[in-house]
C-alpha atoms as a PDB file:
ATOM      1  CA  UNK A   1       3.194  13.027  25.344  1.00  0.00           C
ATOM      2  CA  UNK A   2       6.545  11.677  27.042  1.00  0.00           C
ATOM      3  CA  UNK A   3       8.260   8.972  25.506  1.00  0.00           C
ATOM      4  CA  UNK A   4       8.215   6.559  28.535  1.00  0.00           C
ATOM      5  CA  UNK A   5       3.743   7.273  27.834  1.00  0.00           C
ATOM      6  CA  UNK A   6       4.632   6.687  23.980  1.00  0.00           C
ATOM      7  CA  UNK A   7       6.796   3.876  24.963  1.00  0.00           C
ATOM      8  CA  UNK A   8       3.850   2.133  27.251  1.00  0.00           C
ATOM      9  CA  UNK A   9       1.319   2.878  24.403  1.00  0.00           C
ATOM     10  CA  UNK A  10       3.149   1.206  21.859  1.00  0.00           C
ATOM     11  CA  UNK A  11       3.275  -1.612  23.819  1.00  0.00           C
ATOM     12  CA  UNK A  12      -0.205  -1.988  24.119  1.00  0.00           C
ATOM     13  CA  UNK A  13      -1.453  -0.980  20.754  1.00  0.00           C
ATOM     14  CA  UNK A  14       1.297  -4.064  19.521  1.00  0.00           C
ATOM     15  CA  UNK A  15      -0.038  -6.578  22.161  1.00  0.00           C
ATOM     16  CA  UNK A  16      -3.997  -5.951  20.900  1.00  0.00           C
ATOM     17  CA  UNK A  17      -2.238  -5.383  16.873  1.00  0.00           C
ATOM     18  CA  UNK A  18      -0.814  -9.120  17.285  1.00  0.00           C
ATOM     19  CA  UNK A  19      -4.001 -10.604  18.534  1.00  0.00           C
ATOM     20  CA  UNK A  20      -6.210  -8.979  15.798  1.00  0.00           C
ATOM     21  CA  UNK A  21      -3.905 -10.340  12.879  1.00  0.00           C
ATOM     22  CA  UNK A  22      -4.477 -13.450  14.028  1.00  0.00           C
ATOM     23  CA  UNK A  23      -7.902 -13.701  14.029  1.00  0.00           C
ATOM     24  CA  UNK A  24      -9.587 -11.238  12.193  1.00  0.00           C
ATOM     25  CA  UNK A  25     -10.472  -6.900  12.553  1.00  0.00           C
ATOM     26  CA  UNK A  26     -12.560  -4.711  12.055  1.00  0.00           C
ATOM     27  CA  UNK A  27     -14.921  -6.952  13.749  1.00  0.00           C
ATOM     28  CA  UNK A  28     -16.617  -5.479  16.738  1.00  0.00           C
ATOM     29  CA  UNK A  29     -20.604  -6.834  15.759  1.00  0.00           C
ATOM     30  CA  UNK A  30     -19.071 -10.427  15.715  1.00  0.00           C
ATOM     31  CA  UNK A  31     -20.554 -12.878  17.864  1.00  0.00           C
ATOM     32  CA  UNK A  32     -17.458 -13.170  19.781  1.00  0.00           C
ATOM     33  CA  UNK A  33     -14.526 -10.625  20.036  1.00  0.00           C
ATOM     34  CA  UNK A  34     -12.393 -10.854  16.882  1.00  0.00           C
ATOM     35  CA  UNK A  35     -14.380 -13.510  15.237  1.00  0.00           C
ATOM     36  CA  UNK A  36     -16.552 -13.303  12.403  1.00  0.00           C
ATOM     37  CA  UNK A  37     -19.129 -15.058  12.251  1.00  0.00           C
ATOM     38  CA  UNK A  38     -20.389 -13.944   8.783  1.00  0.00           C
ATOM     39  CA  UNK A  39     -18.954 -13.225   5.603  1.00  0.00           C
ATOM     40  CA  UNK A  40     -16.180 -11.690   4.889  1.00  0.00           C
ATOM     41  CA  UNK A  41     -13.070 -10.091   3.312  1.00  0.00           C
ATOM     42  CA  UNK A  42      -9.681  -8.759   3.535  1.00  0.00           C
ATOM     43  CA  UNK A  43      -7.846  -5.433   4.021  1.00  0.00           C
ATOM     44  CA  UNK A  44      -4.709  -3.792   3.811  1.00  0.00           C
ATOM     45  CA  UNK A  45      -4.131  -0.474   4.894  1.00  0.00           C
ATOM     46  CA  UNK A  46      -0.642   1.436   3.453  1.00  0.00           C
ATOM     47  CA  UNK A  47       0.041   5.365   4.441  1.00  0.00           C
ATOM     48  CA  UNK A  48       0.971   7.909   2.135  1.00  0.00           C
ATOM     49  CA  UNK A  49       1.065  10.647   3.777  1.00  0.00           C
ATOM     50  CA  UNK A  50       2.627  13.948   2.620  1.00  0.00           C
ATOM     51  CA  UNK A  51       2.789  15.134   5.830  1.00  0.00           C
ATOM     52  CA  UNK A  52       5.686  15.081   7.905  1.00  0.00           C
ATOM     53  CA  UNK A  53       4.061  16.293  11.157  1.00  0.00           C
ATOM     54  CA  UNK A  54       1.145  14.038  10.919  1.00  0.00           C
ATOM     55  CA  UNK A  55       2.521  11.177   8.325  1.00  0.00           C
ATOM     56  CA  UNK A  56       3.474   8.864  11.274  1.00  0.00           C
ATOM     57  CA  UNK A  57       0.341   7.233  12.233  1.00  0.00           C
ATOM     58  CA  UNK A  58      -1.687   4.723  14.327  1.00  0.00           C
ATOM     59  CA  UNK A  59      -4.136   2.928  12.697  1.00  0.00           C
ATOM     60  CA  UNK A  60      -7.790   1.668  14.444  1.00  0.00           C
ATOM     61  CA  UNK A  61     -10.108  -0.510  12.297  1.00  0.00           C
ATOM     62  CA  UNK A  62     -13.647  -0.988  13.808  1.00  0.00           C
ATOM     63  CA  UNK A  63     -12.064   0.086  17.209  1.00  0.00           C
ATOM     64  CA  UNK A  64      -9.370  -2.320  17.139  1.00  0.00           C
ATOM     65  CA  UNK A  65      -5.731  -1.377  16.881  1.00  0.00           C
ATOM     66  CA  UNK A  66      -4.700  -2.691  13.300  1.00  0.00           C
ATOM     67  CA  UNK A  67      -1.036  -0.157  13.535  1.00  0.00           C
ATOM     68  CA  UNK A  68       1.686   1.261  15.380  1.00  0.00           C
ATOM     69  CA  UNK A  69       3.813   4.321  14.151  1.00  0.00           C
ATOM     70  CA  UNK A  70       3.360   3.905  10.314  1.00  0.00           C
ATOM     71  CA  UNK A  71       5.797   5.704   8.794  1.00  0.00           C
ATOM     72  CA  UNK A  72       6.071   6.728   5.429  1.00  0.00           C
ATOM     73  CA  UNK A  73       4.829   3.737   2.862  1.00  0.00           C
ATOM     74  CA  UNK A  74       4.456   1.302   5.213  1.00  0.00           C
ATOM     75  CA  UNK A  75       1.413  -1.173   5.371  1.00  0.00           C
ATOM     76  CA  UNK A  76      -0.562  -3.304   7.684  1.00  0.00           C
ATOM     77  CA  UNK A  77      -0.931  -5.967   8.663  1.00  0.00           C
ATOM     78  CA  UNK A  78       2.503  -7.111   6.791  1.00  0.00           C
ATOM     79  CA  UNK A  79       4.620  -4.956   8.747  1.00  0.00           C
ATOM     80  CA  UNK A  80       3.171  -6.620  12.168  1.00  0.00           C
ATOM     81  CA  UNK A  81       4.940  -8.298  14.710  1.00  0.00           C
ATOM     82  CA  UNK A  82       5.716 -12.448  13.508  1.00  0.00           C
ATOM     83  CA  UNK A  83       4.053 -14.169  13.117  1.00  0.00           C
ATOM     84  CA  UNK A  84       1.090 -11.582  12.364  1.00  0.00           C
ATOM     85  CA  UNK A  85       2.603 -10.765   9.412  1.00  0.00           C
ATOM     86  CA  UNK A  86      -0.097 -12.117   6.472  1.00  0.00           C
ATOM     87  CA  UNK A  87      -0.253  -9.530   3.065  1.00  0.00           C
ATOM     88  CA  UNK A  88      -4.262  -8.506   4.620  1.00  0.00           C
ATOM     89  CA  UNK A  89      -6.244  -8.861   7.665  1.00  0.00           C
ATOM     90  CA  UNK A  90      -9.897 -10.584   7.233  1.00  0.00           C
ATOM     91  CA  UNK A  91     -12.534  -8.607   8.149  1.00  0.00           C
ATOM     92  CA  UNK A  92     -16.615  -8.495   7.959  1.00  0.00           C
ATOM     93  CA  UNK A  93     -18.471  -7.205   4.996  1.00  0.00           C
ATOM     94  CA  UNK A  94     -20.633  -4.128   4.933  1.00  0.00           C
ATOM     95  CA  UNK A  95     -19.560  -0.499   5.975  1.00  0.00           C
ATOM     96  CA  UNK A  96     -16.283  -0.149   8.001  1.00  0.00           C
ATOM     97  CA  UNK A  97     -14.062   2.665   9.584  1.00  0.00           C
ATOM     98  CA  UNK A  98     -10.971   2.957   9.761  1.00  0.00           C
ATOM     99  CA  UNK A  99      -9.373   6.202  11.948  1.00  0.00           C
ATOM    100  CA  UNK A 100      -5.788   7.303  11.605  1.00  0.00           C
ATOM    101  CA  UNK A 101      -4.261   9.231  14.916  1.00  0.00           C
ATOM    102  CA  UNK A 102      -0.626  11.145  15.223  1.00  0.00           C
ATOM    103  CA  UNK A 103       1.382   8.264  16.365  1.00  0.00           C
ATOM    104  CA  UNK A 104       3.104  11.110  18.413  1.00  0.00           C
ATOM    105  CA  UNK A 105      -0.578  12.892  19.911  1.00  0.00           C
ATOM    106  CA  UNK A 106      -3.346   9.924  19.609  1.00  0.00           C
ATOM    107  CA  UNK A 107      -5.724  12.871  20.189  1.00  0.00           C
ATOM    108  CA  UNK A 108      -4.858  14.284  16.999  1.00  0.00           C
ATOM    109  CA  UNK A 109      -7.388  12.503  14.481  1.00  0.00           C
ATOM    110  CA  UNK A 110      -5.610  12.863  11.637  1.00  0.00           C
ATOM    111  CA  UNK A 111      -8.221  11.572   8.849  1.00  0.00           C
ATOM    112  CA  UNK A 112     -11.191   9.230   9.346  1.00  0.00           C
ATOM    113  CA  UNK A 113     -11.830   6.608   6.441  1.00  0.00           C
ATOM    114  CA  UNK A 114     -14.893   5.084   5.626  1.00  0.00           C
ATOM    115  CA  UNK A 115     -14.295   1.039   3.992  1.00  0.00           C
ATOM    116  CA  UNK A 116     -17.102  -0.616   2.072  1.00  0.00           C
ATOM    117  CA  UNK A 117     -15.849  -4.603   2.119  1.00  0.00           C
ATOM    118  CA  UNK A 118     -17.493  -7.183  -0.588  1.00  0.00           C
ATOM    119  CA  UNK A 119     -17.767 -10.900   0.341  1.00  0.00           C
ATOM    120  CA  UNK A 120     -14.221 -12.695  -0.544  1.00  0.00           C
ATOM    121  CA  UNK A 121     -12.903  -8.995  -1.462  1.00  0.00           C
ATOM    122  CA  UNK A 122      -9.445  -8.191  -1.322  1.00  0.00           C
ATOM    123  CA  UNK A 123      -9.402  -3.917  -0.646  1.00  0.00           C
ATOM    124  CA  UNK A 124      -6.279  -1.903  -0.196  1.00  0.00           C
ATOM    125  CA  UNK A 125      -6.738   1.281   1.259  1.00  0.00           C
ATOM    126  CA  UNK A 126      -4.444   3.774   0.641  1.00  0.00           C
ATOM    127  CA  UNK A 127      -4.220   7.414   3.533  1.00  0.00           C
ATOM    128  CA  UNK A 128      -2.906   9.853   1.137  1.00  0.00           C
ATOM    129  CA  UNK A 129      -1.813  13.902   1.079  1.00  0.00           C
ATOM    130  CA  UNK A 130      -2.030  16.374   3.967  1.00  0.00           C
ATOM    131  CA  UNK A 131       1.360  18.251   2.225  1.00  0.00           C
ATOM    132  CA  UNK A 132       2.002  21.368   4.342  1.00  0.00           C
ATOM    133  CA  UNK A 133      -1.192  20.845   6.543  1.00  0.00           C
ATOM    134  CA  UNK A 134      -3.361  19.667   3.916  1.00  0.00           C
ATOM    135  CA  UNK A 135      -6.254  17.294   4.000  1.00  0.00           C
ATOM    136  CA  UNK A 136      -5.502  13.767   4.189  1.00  0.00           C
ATOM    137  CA  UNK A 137      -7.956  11.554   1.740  1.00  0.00           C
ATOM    138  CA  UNK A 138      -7.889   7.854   0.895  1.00  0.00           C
ATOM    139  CA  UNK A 139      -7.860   5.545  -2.643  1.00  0.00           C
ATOM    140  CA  UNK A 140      -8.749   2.238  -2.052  1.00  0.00           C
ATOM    141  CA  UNK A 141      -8.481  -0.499  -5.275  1.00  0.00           C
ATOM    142  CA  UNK A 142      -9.782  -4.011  -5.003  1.00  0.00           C
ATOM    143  CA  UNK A 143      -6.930  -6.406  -5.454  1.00  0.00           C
ATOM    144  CA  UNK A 144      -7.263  -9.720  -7.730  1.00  0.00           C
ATOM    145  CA  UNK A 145      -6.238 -12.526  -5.785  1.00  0.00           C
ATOM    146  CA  UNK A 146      -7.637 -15.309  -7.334  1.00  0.00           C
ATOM    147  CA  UNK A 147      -7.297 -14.815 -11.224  1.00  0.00           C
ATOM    148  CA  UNK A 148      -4.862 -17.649 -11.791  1.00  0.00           C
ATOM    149  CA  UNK A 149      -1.232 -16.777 -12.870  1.00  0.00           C
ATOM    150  CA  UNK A 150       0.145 -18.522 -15.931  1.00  0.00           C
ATOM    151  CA  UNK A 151       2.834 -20.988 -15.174  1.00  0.00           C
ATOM    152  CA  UNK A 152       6.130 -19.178 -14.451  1.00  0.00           C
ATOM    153  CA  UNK A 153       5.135 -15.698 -15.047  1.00  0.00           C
ATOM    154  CA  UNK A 154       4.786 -13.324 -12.057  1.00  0.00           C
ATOM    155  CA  UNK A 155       1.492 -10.889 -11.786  1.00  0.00           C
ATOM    156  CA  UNK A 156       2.447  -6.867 -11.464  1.00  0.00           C
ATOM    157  CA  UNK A 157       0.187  -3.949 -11.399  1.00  0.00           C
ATOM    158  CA  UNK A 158       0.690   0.178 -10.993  1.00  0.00           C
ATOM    159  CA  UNK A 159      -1.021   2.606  -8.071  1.00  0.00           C
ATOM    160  CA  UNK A 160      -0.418   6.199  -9.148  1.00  0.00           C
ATOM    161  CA  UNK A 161      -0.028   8.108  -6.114  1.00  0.00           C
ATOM    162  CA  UNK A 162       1.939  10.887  -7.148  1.00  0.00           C
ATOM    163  CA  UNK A 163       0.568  14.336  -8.595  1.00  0.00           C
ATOM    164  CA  UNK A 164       3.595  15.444  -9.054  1.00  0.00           C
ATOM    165  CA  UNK A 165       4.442  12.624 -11.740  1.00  0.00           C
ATOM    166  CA  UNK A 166       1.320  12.976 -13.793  1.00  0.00           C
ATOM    167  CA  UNK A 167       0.477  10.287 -16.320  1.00  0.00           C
ATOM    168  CA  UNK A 168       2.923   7.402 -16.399  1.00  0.00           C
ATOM    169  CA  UNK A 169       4.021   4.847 -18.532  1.00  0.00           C
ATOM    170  CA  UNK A 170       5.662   2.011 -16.217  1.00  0.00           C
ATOM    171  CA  UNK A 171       8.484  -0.486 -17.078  1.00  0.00           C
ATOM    172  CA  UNK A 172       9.382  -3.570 -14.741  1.00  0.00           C
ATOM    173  CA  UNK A 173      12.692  -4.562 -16.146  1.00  0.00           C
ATOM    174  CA  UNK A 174      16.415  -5.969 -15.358  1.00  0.00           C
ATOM    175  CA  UNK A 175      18.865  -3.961 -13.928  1.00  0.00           C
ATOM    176  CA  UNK A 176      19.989  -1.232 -16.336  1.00  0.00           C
ATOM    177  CA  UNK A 177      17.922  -2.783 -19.539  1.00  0.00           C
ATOM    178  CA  UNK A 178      17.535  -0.884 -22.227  1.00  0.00           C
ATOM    179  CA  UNK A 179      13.928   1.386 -22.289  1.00  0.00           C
ATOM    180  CA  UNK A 180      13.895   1.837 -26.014  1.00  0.00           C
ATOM    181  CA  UNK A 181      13.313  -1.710 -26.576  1.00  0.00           C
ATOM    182  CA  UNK A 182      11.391  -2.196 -23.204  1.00  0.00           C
ATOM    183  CA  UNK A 183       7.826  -3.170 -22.706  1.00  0.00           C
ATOM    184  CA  UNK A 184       6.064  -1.560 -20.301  1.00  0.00           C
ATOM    185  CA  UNK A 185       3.847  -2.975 -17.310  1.00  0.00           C
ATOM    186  CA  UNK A 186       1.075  -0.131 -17.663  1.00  0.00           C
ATOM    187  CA  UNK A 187       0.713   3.145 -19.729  1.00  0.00           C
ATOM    188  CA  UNK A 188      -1.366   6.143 -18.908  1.00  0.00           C
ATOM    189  CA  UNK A 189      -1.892   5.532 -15.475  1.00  0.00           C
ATOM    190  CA  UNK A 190      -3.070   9.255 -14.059  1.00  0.00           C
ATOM    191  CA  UNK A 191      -2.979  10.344 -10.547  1.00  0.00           C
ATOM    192  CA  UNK A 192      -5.611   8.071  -8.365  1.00  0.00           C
ATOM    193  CA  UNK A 193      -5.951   5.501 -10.925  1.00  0.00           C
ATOM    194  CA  UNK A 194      -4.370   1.704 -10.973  1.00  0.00           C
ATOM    195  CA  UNK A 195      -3.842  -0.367 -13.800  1.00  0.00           C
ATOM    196  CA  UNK A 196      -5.284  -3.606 -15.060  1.00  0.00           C
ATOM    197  CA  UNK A 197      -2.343  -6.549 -13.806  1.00  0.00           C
ATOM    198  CA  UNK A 198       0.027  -7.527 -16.262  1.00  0.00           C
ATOM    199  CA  UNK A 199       1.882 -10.772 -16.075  1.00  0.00           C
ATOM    200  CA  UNK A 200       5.892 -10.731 -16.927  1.00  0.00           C
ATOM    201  CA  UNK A 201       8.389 -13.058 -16.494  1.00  0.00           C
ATOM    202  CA  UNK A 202       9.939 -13.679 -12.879  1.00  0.00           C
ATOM    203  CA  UNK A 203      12.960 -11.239 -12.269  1.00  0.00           C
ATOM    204  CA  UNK A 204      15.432 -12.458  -9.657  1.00  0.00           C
ATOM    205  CA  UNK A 205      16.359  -8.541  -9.453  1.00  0.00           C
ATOM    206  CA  UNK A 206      14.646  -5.528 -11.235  1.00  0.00           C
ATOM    207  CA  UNK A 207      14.416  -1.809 -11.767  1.00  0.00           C
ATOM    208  CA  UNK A 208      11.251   0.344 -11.820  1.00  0.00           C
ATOM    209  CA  UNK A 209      11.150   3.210 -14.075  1.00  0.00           C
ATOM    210  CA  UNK A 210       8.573   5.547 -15.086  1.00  0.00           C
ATOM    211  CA  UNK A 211       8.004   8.312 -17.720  1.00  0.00           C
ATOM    212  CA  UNK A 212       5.584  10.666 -18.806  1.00  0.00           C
ATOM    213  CA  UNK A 213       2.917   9.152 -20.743  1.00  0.00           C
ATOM    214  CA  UNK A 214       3.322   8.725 -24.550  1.00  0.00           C
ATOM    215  CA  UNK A 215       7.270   9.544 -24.169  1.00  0.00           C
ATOM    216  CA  UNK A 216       8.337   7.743 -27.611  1.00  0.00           C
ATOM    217  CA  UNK A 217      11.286   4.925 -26.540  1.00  0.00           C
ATOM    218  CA  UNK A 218      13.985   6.951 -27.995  1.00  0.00           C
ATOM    219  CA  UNK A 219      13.442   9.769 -25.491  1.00  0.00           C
ATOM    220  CA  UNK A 220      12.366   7.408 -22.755  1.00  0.00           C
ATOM    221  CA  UNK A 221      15.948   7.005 -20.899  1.00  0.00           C
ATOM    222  CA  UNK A 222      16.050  10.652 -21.064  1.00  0.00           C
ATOM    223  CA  UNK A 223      12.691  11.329 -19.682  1.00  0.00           C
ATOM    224  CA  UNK A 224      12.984   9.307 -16.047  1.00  0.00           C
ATOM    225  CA  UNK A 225      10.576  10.519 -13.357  1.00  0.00           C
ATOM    226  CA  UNK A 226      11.347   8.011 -11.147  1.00  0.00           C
ATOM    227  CA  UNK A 227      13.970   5.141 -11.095  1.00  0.00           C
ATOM    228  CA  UNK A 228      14.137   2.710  -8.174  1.00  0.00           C
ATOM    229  CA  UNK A 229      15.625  -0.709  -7.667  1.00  0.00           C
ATOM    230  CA  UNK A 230      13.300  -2.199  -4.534  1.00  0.00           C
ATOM    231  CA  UNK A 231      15.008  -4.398  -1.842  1.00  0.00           C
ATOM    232  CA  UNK A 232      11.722  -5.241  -0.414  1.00  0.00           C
ATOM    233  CA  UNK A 233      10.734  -7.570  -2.215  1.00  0.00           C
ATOM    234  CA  UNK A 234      14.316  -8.444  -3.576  1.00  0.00           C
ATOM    235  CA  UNK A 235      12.674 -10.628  -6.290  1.00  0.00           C
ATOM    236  CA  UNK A 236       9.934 -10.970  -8.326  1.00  0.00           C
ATOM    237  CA  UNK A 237       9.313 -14.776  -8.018  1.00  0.00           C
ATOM    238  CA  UNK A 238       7.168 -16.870 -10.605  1.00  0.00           C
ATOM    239  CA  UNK A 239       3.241 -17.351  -9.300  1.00  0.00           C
ATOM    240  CA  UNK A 240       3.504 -14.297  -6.790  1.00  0.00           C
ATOM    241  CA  UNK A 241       1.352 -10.957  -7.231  1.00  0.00           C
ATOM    242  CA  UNK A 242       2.244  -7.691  -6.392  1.00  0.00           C
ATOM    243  CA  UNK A 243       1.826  -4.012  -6.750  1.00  0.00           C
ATOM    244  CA  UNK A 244       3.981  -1.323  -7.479  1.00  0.00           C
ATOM    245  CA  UNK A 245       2.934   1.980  -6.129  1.00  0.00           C
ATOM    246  CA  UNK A 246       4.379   5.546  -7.513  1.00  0.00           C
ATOM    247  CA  UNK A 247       4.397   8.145  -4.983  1.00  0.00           C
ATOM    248  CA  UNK A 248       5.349  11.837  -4.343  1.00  0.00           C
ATOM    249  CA  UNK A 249       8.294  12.335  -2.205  1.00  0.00           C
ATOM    250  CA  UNK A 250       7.706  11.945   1.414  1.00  0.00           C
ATOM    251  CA  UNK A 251       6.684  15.764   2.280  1.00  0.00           C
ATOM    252  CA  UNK A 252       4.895  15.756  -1.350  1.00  0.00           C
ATOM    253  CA  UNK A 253       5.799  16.999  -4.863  1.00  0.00           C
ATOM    254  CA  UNK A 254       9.186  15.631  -7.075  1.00  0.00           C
ATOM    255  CA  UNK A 255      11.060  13.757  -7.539  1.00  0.00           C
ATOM    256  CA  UNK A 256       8.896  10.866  -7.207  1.00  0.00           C
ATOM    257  CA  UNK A 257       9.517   7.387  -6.298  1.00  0.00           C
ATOM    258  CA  UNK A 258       8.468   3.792  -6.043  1.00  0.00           C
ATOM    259  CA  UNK A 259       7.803   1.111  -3.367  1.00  0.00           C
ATOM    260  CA  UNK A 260       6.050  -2.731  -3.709  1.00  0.00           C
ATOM    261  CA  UNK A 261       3.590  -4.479  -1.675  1.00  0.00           C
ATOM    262  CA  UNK A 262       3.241  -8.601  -2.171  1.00  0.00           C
ATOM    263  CA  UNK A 263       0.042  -8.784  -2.529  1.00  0.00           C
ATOM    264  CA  UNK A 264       0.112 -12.730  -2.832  1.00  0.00           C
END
């Protein structure tokens, strides 16, 4: 494909992308085009794809184009054109699809995902491996929107992603803080598993670190799989939600690392 036919598909895909974030996808047995008429939920699609021939994606829900050359940990709807730009798209209950193509060859399929949505369900669905040609699967986790937040505390929860990592204990701290005395945000969380949420006080900036399961907190600093201080978001703000996904390295395997969705 030529880059002036990339160039012209882009263009496209982002007009239809802005006018399906702001009604709703996925939506195609709707009374009217892009609007449900029936119950529904909301979804968030992120890729994690190992793959660096086929990790740069378009994503179609129900037919519709939901986005446009996902790179490497990027989700959608948030990463849409303003003011599309909402944490999760609503969408209609019952049995969805959503197809991923090569961003670079839109006949290339590169993995088809079925999407089963609950009524007032928040569902994250995650594209993930395909490392040196491999299959691509999905992990999906519903996402607790609604459980109220104490007053000034901030809601945080782990994705493992990463086989290379293994079992991980998680810590959410300041800057540099000390892991032998630090409490951590989730422990044991295997490969394709999430954590319960865990609320924490509000950190204007923060580090994520994570160990091997079970490490004992004087061999913790020593022990770092994966050590990243996120810019996106800068802060962890009192009353917001958000996840914290560990992931392989963008072609797959070590070292790991560590990227946040706002998930309200």
């Amino acid at each position: 494909m030529s880059l002036s036919s990339i160039s012209k598909a882009a263009r496209w895909s982002l007009s239809a992308i802005a006018l399906c974030a702001t009604a709703a996808c996925g939506t195609k047995d709707a009374a009217a085009p892009l609007q449900p008429s029936g119950p529904t939920g909301r979804i968030r699609f992120v890729n994690v794809i190992t793959d660096t021939t086929r990790g740069r994606v378009n994503a179609i829900l129900e037919g519709v184009p939901f986005g446009v050359n996902m790179t490497y940990t990027t989700s959608t709807p948030a990463t849409l054109a303003t003011p599309s730009t909402a944490n999760y798209a609503a969408i209609l209950t019952g049995s969805r699809s959503l197809v991923l193509k090569r961003t670079a060859d839109t006949n290339v399929v590169v993995a088809t995902i079925p999407v089963t949505i609950g009524d007032g369900e928040d569902r994250t669905v995650y594209a993930v491996g395909g490392t040196a040609g491999g299959t691509v699967t999905s992990f999906s986790t519903t996402d607790d929107n609604t459980t109220a937040i104490p007053a000034g505390q901030t809601s945080v929860r782990v994705v493992n992603l990463s086989p290379a990592a293994g079992a991980v204990d998680v810590f959410v701290t300041a800057p540099n803080a000390d892991l032998a005395t630090a409490t951590p945000v989730a422990t044991n969380v295997a490969p394709s598993a999430a954590s319960v949420y865990a609320n924490i006080a509000p950190l204007s900036t923060y580090q994520i670190r994570a160990v091997p399961a079970g490490t004992a907190a004087a061999n913790r600093a020593a022990n770092v799989l994966v050590s990243v201080t996120p810019t996106v978001p800068a802060s962890l703000s009192a009353g917001t939600g958000h996840t914290i996904i560990i992931a392989d390295k963008a072609a797959g395997g070590a070292p790991s690392t560590a990227f946040v969705l706002t998930d309200r």
